[in-house]
Protein backbone atom coordinates (compact mmCIF):
# COMPACT_ATOMS: atom_id res chain seq x y z
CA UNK A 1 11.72 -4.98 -27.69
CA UNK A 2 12.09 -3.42 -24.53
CA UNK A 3 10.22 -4.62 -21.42
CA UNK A 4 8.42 -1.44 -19.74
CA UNK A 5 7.16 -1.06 -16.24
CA UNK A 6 3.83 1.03 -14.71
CA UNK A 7 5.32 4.40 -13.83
CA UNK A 8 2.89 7.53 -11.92
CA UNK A 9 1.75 9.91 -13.99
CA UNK A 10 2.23 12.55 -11.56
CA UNK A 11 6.22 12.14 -11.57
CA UNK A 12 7.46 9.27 -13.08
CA UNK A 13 7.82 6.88 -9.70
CA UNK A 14 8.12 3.57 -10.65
CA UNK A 15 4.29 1.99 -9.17
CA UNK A 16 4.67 -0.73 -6.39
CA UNK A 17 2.24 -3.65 -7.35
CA UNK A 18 0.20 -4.16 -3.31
CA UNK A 19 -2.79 -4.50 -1.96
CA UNK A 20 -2.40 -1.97 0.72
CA UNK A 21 -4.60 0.58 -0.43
CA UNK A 22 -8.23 -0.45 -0.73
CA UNK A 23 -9.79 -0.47 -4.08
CA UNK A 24 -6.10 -0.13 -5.99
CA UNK A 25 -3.49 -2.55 -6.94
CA UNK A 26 -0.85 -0.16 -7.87
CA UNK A 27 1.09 2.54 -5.54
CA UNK A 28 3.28 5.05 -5.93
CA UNK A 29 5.71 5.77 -2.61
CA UNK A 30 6.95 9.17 -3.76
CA UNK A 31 3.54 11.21 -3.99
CA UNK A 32 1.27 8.33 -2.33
CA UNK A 33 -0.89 8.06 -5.22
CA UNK A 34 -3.08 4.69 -5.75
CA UNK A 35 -4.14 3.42 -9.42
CA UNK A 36 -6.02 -0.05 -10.13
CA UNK A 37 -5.05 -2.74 -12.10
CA UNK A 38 -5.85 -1.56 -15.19
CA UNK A 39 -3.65 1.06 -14.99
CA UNK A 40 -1.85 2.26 -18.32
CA UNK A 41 0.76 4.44 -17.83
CA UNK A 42 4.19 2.76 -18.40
CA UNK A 43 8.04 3.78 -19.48
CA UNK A 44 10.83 1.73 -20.64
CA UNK A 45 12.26 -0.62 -18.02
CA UNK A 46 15.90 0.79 -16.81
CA UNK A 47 18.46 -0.26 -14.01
CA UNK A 48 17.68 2.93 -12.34
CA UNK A 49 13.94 2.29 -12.34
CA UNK A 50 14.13 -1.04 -11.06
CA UNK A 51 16.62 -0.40 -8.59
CA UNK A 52 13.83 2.25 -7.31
CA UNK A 53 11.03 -0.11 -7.74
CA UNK A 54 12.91 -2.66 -5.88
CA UNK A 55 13.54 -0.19 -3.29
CA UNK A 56 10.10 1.05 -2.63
CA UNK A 57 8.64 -2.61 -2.88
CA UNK A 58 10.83 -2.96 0.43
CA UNK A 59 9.29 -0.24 2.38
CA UNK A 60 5.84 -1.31 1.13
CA UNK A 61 6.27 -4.63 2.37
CA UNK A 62 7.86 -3.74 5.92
CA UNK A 63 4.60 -1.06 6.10
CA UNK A 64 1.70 -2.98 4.56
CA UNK A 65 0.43 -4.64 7.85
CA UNK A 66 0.49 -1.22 9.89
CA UNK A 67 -1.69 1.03 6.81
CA UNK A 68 -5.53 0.30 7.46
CA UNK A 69 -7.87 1.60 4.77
CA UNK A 70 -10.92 0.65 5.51
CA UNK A 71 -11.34 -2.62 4.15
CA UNK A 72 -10.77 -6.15 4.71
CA UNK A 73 -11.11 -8.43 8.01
CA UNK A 74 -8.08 -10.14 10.15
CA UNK A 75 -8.50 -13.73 10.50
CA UNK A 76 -7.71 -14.21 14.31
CA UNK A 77 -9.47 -11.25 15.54
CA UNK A 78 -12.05 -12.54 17.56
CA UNK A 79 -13.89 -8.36 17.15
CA UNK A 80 -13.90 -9.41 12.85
CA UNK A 81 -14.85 -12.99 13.88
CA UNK A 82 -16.77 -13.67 17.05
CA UNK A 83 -18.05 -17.24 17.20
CA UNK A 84 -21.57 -16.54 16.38
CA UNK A 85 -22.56 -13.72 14.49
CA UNK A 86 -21.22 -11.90 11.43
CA UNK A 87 -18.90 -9.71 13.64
CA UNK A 88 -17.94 -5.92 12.67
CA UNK A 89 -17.61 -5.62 9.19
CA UNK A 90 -14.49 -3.93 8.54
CA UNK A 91 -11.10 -4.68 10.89
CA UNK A 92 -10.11 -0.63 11.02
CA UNK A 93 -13.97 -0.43 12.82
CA UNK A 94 -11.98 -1.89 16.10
CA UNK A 95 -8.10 -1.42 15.73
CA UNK A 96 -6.28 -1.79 19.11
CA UNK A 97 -3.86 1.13 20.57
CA UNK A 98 -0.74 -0.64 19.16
CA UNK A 99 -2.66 -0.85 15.79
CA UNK A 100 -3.10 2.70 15.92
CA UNK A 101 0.25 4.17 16.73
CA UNK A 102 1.87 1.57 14.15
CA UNK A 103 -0.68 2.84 11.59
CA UNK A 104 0.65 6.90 12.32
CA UNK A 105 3.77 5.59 12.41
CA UNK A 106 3.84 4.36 8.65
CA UNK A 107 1.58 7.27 7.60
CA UNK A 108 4.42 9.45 9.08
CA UNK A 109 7.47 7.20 7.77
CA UNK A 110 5.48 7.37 4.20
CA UNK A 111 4.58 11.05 4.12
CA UNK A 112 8.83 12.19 5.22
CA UNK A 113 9.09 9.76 2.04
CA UNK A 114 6.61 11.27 0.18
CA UNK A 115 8.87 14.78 0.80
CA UNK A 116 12.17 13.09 0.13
């Protein structure tokens, strides 16, 4: 039997397993689209799939820690973690200038992807 792989249902894109995107587990780099875990759509596992998969899972990687969703808390930011009191709830609540242009930055590297 064939081993098969989560694929987007929008165009086939082999799906990046990340956390990057609040509330999803699975990402697609070619439209952008974010699926959860129990996502179902899948196609036969091929060289050319993987080789794509393998691909995107690069770009994901090198752009994970600049995308800010809305979720989640850095542990050595003093603004997420003060030393008494709960703190701001979210991280993207306070991002610095640097975490802001590197944030457009991806969203711009992703969407000329996106268009590829």
């Amino acid at each position: 039997m064939k081993k098969e792989m989560a694929v987007c249902p929008d165009d086939g894109f082999p799906l990046v397993g990340t956390f990057m995107v609040m509330g999803a587990e699975y990402y697609c780099l070619k439209c952008r689209g974010a699926y959860g875990m129990l996502y179902e759509d899948h196609a036969k596992e091929t060289p050319a799939r993987l080789k794509k998969k393998e691909e995107a899972e690069k770009v994901v990687r090198f752009l994970s820690g600049s995308i800010n969703t809305g979720g989640g808390k850095l542990q050595n930011c003093k603004k997420c973690f003060p030393d008494k009191g709960e703190g701001e709830r979210y991280h993207v609540s306070h991002l610095t200038d640097e975490e802001k242009t590197a944030e457009e930055a991806a969203e711009l590297i992703l969407k000329m992807l996106a268009t590829a």
